[in-house]
C-alpha atoms as a PDB file:
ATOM      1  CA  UNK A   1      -7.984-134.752  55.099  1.00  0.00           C
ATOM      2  CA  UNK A   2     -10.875-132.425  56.438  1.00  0.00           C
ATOM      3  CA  UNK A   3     -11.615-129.237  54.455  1.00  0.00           C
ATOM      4  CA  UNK A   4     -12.640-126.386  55.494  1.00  0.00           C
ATOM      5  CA  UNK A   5     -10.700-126.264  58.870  1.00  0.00           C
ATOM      6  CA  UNK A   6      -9.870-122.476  58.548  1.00  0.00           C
ATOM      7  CA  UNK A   7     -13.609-121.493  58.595  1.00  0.00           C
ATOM      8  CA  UNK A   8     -14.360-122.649  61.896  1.00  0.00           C
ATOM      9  CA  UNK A   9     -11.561-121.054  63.895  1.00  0.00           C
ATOM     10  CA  UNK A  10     -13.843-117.994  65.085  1.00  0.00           C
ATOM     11  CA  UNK A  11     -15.920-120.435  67.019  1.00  0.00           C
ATOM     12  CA  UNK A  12     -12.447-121.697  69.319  1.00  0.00           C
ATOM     13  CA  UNK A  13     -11.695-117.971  70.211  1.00  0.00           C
ATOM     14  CA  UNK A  14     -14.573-116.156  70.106  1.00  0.00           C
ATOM     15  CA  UNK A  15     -16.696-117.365  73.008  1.00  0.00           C
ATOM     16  CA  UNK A  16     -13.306-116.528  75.031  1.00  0.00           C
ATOM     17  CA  UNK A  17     -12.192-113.117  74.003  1.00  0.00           C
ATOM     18  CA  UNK A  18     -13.734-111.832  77.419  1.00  0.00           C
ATOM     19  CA  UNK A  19     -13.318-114.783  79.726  1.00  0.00           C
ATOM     20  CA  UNK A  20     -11.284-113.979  83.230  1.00  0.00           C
ATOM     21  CA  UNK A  21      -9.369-116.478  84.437  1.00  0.00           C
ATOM     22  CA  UNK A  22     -11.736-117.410  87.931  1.00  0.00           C
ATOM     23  CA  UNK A  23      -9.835-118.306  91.046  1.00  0.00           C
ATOM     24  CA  UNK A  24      -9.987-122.023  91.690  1.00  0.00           C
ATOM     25  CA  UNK A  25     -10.599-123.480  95.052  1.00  0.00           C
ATOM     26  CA  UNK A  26      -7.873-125.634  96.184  1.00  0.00           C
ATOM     27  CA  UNK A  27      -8.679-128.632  98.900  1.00  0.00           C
ATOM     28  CA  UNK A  28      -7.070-128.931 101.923  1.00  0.00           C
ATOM     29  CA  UNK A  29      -5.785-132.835 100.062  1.00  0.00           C
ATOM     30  CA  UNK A  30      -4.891-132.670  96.629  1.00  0.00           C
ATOM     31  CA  UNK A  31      -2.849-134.623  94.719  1.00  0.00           C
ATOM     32  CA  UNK A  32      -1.166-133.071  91.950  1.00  0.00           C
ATOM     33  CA  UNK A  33      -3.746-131.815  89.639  1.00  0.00           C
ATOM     34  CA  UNK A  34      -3.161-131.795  85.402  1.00  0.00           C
ATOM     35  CA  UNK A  35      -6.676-130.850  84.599  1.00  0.00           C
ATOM     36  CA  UNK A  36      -8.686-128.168  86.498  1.00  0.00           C
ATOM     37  CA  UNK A  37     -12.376-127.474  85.398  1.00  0.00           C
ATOM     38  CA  UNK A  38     -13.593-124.616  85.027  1.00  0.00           C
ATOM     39  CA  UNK A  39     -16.441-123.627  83.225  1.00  0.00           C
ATOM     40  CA  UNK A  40     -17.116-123.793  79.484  1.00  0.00           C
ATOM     41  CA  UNK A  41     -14.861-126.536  78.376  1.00  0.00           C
ATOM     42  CA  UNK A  42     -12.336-124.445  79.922  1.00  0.00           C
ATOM     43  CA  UNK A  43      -9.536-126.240  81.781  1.00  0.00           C
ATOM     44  CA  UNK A  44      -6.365-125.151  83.997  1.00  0.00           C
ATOM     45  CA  UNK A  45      -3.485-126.844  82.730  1.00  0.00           C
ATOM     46  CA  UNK A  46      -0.152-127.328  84.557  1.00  0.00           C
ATOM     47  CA  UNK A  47       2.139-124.860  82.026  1.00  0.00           C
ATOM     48  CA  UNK A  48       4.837-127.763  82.748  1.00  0.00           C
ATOM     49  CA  UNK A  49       2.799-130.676  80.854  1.00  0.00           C
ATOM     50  CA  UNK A  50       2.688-128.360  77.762  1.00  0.00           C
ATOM     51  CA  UNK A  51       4.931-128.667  74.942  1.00  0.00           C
ATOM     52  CA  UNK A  52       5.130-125.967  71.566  1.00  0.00           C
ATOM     53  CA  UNK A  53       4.302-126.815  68.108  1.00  0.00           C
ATOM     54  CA  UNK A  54       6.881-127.536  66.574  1.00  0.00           C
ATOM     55  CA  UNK A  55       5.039-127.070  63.295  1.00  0.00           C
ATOM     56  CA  UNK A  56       4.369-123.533  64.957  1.00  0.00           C
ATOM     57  CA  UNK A  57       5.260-120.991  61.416  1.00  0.00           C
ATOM     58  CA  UNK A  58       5.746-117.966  63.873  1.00  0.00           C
ATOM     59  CA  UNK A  59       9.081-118.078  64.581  1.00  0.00           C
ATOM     60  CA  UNK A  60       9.959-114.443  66.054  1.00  0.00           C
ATOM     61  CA  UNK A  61       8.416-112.948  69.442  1.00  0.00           C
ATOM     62  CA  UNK A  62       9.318-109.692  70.388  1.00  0.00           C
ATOM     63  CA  UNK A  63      11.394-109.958  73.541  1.00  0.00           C
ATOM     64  CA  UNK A  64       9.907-106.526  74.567  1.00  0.00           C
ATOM     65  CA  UNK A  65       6.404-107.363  73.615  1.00  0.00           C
ATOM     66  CA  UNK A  66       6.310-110.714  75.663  1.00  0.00           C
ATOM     67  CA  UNK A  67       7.175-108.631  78.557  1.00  0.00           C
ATOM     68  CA  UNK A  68       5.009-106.276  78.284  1.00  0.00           C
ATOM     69  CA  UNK A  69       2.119-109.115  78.053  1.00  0.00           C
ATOM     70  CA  UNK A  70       3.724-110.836  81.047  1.00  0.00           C
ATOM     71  CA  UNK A  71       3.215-108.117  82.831  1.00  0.00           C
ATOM     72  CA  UNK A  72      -0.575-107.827  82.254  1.00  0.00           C
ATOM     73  CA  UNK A  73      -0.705-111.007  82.765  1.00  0.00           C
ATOM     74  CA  UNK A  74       0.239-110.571  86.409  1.00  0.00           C
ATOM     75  CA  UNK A  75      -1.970-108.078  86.834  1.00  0.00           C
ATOM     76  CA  UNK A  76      -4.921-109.537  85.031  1.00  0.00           C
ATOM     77  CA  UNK A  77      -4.958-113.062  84.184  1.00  0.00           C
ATOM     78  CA  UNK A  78      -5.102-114.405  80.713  1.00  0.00           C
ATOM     79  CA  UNK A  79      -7.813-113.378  78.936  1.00  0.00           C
ATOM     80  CA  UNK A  80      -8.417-115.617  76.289  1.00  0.00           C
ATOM     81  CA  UNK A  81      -7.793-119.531  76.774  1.00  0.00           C
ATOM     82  CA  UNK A  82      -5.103-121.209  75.025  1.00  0.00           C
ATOM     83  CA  UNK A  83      -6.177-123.917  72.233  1.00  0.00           C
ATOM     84  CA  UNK A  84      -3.994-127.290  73.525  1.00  0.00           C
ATOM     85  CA  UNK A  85      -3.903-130.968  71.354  1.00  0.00           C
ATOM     86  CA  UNK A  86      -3.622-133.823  73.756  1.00  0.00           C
ATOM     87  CA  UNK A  87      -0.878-135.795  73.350  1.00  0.00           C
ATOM     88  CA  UNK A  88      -0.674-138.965  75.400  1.00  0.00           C
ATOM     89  CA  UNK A  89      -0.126-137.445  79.246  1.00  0.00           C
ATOM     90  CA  UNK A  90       0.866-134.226  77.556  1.00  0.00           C
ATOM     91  CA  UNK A  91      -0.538-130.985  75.627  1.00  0.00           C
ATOM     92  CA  UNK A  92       1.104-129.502  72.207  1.00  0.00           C
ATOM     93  CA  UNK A  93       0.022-125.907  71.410  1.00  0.00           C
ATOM     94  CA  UNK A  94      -2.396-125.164  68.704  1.00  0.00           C
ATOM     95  CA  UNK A  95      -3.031-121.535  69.188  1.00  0.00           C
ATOM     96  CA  UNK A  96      -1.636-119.567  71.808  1.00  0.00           C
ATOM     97  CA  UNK A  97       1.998-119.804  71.795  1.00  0.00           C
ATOM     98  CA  UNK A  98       2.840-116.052  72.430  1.00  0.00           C
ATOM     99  CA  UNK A  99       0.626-116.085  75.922  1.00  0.00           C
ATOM    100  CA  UNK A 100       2.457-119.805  76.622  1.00  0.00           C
ATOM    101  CA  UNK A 101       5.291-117.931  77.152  1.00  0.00           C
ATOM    102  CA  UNK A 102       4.197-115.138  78.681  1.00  0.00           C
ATOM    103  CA  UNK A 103       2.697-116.558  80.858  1.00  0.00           C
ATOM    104  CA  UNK A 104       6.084-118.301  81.985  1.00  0.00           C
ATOM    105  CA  UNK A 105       7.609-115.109  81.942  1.00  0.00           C
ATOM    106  CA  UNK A 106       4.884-114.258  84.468  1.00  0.00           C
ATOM    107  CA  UNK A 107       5.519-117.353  86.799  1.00  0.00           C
ATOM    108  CA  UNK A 108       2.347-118.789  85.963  1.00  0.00           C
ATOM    109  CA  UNK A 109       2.242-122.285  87.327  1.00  0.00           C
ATOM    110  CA  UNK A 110      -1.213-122.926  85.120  1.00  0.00           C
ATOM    111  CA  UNK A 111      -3.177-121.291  82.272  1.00  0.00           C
ATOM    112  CA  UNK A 112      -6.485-121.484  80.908  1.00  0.00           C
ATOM    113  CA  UNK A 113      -7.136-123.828  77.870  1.00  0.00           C
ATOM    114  CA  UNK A 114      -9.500-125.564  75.652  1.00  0.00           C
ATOM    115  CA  UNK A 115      -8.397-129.355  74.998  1.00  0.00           C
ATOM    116  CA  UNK A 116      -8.905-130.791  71.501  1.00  0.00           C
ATOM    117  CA  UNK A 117      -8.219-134.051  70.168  1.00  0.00           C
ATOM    118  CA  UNK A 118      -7.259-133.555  66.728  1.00  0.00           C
ATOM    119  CA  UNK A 119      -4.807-135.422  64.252  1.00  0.00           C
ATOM    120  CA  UNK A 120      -1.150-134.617  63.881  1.00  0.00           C
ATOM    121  CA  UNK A 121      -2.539-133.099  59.823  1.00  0.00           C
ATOM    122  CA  UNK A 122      -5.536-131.165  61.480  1.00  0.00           C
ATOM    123  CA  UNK A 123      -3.003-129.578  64.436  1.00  0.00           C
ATOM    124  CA  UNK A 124      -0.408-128.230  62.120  1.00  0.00           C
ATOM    125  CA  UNK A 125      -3.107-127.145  59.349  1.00  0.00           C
ATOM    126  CA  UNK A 126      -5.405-125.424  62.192  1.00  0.00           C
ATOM    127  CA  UNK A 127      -1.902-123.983  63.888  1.00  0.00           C
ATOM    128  CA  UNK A 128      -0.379-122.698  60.410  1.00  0.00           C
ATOM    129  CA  UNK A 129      -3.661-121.131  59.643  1.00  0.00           C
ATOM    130  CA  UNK A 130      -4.620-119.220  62.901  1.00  0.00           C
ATOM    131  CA  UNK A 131      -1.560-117.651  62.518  1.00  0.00           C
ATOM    132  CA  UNK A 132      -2.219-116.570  58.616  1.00  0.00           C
ATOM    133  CA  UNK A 133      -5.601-115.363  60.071  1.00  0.00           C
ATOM    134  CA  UNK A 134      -4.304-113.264  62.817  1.00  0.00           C
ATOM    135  CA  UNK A 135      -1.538-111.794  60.475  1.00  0.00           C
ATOM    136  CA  UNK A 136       0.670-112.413  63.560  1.00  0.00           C
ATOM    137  CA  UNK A 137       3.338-113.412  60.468  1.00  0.00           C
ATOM    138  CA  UNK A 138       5.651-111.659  59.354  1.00  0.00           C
ATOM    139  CA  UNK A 139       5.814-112.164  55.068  1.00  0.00           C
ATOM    140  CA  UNK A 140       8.545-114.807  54.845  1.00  0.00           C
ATOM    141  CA  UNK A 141       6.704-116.897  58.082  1.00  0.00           C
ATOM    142  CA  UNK A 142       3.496-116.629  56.159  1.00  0.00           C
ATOM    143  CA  UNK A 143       5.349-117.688  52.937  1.00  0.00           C
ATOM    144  CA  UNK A 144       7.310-120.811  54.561  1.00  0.00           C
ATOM    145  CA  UNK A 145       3.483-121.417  56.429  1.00  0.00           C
ATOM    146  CA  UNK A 146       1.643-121.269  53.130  1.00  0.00           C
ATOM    147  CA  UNK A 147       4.322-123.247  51.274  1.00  0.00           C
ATOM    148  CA  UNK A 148       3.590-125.988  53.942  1.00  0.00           C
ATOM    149  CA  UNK A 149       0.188-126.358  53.718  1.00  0.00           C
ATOM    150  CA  UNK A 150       0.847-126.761  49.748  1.00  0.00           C
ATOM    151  CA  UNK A 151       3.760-129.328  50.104  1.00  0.00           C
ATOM    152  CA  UNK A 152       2.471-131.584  52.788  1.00  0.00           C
ATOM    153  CA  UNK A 153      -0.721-131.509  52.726  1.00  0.00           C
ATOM    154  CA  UNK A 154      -1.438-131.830  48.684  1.00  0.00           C
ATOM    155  CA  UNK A 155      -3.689-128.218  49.056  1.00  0.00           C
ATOM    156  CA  UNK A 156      -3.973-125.987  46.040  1.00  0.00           C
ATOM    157  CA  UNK A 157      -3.666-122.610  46.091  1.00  0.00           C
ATOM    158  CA  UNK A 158      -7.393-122.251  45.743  1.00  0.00           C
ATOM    159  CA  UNK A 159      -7.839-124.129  48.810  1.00  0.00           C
ATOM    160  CA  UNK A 160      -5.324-122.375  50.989  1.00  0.00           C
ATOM    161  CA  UNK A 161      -6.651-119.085  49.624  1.00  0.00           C
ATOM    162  CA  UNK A 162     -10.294-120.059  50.814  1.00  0.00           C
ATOM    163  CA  UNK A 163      -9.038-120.867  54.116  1.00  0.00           C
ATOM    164  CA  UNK A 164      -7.367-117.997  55.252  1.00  0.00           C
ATOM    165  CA  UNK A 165      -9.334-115.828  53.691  1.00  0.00           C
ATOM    166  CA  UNK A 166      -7.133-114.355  50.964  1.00  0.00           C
ATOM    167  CA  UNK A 167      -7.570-114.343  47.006  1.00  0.00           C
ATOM    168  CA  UNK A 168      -5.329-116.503  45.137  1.00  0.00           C
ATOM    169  CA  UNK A 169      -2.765-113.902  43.247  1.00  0.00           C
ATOM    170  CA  UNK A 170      -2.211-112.791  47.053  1.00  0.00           C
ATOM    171  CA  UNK A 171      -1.417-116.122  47.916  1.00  0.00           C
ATOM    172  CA  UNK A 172       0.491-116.643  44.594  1.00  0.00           C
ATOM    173  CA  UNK A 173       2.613-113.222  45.240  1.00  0.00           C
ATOM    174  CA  UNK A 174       3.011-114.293  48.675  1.00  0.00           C
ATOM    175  CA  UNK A 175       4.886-117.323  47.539  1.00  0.00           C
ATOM    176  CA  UNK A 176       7.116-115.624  45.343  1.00  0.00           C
ATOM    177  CA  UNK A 177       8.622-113.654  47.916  1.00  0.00           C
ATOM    178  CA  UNK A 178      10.770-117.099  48.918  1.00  0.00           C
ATOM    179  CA  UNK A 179      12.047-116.821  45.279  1.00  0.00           C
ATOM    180  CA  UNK A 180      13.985-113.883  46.110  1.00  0.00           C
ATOM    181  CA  UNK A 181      17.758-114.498  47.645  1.00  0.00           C
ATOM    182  CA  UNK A 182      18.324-115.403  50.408  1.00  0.00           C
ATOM    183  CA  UNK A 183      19.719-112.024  51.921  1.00  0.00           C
ATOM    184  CA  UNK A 184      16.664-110.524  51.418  1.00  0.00           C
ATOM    185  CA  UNK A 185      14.919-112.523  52.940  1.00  0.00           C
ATOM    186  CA  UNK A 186      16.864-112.535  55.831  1.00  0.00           C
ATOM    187  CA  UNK A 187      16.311-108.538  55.744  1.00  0.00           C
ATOM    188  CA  UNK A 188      12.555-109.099  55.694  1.00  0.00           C
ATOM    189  CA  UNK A 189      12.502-111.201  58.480  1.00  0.00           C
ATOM    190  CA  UNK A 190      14.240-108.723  60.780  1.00  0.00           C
ATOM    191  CA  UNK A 191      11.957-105.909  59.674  1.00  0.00           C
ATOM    192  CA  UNK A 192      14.156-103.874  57.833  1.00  0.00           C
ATOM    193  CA  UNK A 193      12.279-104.280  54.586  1.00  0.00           C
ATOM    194  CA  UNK A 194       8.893-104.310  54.134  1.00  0.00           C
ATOM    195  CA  UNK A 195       6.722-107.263  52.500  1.00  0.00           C
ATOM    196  CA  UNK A 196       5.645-103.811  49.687  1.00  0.00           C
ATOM    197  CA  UNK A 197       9.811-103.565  49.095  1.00  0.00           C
ATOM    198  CA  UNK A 198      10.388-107.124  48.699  1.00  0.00           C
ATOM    199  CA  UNK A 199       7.002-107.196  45.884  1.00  0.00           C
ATOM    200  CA  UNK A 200       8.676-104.184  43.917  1.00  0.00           C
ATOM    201  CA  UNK A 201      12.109-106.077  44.267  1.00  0.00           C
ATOM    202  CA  UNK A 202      10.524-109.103  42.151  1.00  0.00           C
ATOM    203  CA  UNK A 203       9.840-106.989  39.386  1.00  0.00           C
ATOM    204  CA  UNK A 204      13.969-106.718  38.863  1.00  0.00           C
ATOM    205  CA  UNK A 205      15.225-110.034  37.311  1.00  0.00           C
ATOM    206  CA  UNK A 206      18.956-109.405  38.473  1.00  0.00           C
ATOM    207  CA  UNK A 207      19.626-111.106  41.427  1.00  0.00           C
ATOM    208  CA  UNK A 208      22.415-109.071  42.592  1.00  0.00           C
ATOM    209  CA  UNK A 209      20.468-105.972  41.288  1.00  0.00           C
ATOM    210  CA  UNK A 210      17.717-107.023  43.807  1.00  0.00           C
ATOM    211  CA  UNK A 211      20.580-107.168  46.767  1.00  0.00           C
ATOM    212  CA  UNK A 212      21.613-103.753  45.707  1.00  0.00           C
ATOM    213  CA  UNK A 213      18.137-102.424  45.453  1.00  0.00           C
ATOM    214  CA  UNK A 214      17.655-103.669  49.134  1.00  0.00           C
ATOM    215  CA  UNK A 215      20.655-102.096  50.828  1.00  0.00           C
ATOM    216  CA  UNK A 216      20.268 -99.212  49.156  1.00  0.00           C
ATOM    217  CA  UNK A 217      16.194 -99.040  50.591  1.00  0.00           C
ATOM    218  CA  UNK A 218      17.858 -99.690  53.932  1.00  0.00           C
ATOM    219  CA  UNK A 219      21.002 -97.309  53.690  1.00  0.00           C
ATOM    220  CA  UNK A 220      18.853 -94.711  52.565  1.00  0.00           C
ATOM    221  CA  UNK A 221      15.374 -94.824  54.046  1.00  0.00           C
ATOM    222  CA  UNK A 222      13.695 -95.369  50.804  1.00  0.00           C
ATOM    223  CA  UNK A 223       9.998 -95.775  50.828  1.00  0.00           C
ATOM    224  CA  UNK A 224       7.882 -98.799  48.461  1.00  0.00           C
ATOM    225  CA  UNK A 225       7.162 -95.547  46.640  1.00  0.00           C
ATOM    226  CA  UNK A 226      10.445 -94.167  45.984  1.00  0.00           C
ATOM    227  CA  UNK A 227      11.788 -97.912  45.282  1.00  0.00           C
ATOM    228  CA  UNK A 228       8.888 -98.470  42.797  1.00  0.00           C
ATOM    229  CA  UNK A 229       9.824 -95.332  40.912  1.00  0.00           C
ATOM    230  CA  UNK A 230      13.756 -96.224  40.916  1.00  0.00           C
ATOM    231  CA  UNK A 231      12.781 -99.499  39.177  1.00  0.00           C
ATOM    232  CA  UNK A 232      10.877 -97.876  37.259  1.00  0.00           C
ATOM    233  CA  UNK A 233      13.838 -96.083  35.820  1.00  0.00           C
ATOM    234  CA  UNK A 234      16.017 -99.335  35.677  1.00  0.00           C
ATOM    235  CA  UNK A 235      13.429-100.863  33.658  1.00  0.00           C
ATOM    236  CA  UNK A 236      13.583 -98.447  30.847  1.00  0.00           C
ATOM    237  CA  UNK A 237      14.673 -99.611  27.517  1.00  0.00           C
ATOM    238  CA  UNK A 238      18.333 -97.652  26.251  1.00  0.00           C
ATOM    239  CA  UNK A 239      19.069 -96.436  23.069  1.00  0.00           C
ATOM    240  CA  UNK A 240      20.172 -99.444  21.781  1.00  0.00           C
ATOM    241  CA  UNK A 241      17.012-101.172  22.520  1.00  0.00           C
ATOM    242  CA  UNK A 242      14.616 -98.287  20.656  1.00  0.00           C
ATOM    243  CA  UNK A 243      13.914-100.571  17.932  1.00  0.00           C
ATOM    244  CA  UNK A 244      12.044-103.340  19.904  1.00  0.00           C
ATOM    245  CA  UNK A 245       9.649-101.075  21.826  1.00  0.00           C
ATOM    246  CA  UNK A 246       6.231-102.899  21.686  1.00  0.00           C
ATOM    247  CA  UNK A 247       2.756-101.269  20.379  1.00  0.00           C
ATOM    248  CA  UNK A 248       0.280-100.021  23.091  1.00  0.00           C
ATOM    249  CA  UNK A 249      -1.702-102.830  21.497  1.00  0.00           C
ATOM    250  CA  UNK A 250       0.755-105.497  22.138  1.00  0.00           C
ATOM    251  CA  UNK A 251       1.262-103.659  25.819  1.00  0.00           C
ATOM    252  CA  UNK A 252      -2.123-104.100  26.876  1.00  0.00           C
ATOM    253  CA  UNK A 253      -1.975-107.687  25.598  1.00  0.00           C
ATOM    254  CA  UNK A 254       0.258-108.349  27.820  1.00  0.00           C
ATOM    255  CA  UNK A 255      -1.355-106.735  30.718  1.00  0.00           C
ATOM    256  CA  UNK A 256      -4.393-108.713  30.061  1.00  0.00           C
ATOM    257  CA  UNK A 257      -2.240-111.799  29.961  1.00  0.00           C
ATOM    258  CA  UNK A 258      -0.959-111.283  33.382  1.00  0.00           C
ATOM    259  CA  UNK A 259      -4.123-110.792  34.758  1.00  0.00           C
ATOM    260  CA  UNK A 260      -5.932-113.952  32.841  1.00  0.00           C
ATOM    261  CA  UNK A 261      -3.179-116.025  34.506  1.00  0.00           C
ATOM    262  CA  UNK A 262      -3.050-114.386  37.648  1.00  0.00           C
ATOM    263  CA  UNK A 263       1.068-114.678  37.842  1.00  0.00           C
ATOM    264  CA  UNK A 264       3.695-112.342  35.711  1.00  0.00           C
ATOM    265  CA  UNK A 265       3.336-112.658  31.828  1.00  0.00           C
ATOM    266  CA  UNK A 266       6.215-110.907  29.656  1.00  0.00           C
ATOM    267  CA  UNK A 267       6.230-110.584  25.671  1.00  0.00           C
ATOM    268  CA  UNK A 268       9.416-109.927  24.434  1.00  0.00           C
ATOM    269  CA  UNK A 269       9.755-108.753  20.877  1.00  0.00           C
ATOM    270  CA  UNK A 270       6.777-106.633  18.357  1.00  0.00           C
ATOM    271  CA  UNK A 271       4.065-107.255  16.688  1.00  0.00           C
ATOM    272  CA  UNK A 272       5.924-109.131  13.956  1.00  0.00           C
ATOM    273  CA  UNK A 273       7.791-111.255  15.943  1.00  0.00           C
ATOM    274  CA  UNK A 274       8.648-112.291  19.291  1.00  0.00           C
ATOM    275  CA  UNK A 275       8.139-114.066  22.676  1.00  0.00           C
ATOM    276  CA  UNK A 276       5.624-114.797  25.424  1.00  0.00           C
ATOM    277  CA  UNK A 277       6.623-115.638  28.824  1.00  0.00           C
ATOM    278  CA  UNK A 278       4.752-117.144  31.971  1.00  0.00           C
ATOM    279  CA  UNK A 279       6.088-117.447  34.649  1.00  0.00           C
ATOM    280  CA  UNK A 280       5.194-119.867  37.677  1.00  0.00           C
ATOM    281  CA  UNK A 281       6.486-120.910  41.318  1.00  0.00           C
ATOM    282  CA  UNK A 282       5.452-123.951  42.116  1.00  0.00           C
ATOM    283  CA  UNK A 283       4.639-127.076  40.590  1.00  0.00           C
ATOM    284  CA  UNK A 284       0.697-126.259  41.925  1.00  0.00           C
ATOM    285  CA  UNK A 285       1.075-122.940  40.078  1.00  0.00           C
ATOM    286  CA  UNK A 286       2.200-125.079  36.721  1.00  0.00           C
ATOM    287  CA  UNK A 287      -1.035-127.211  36.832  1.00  0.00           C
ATOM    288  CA  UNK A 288      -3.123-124.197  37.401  1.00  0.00           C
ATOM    289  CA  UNK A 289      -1.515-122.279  34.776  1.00  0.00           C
ATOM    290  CA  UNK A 290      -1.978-126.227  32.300  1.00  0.00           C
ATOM    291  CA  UNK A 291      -5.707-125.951  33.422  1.00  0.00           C
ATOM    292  CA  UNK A 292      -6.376-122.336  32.319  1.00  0.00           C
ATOM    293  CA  UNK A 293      -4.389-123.142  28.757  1.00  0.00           C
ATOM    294  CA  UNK A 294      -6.458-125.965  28.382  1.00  0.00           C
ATOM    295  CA  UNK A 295      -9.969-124.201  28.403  1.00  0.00           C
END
């Protein structure tokens, strides 16, 4: 496995972010053409000997979106080459996938692209990771992407963090979002809550008190604000529970727990007597949490 892949993505799109598509001269005998130089290791592909990732984490396109770039396409060309794999007599996506099929939309019969060779590991790393880049994700794609990387590639955390540019609790609290149910996360994926709802939701232990929670942000309009301060409230400690509050002391132990381990950290009980709780998601986040106990 190569590290390091994430780091050198700039260097596949950046050279290209003003490139226009140039007409290409067509003899009066031509065979049919897969490959079409043109300059810059760029190449016109036939769009019909390209196939998608299927490793591809982005799973939603706005139908209305694609349109819209379809329609500059027609007008203007693709702008910025797609990144292709070669596979045998055909091409699998890297990076691109949302002007692939615009530019079908468009009638293209070829598009602009840079060929790679890379290994089946390198192509779904490199794919998963442009995407985490670009933030073209929404939470739960970037969750299922990141969870990838982890499971079938052997990365840690640390790793993945470093190569998409994101600290390790963000990474961490990213993955915890797939621990909520599975309703929720089907209302994250269609956009009707927010990645900031589905954080504050974590904080509530009840799974069916999450499900309410959610409906009621949706049914009502609430904000991450105004569900923050109505867990909040549902956190509070009755009557009946008086006797166990904890010292500030023990409080900002705990707080300093949490942020030692980079993951949730709970005491339950006083100073006398009591609990301590850490909790993990993932058997990567166990070892890391092993390794910090351990120094």
């Amino acid at each position: 496995m190569k590290r390091g892949l994430g780091r050198g993505l700039g260097s596949l799109f950046g050279d290209y972010e003003n490139y226009e598509v140039p007409e290409v001269e067509k003899p009066e005998k031509q065979e049919k053409t897969v490959e079409v130089q043109t300059k810059e290791g760029v190449l016109e592909v036939e769009i019909g000997l390209i196939d998608r990732n299927e490793k591809q984490p982005r799973k939603n396109f706005d139908e209305k979106a694609l349109k819209e770039l379809a329609q500059s396409i027609k007008q203007h060309g693709i702008i910025q080459p797609l990144i292709l794999n070669k596979s045998g007599d055909r091409y699998v996506i890297v990076a691109g996938e949302r002007r692939f099929r615009a530019a079908r939309l468009a009638g293209l019969k070829k598009v602009p692209a840079i060929i790679k060779e890379y290994s089946k590991q390198e192509e779904s790393e490199i794919s998963i990771i442009e995407n985490l880049q670009r933030e073209d994700l929404n939470p739960i794609e970037s969750a299922r992407a990141i969870n990838e990387l982890i499971n079938n590639y052997n990365l840690t955390q640390e790793v993945v963090a470093d190569r998409i540019g994101k600290s390790r609790p963000a990474v961490a609290n990213t993955l915890r979002l797939l621990t909520l149910p599975e309703a929720i996360i089907h209302l994250i994926e269609e956009g009707k809550l927010s990645a900031g709802h589905a954080r504050t939701l974590l904080a509530v232990d009840d799974k069916k008190k999450q499900l309410e929670l959610a409906n009621l942000c949706i049914s009502k309009k609430l904000s991450v604000r105004d569900l923050e301060q109505l867990v909040k409230k549902l956190s509070k400690p009755t009557k009946s529970t008086k006797k166990a509050e904890q010292s500030l002391e023990l409080q900002a132990f705990a707080n300093s727990l949490t942020k030692a381990f980079a993951t949730k950290v709970s005491i339950i009980g006083n100073d006398k007597k009591g609990r301590i709780y850490i909790d993990y998601y993932s058997p990567d986040d166990l070892d890391r949490i092993y390794k910090i106990l351990n120094k």
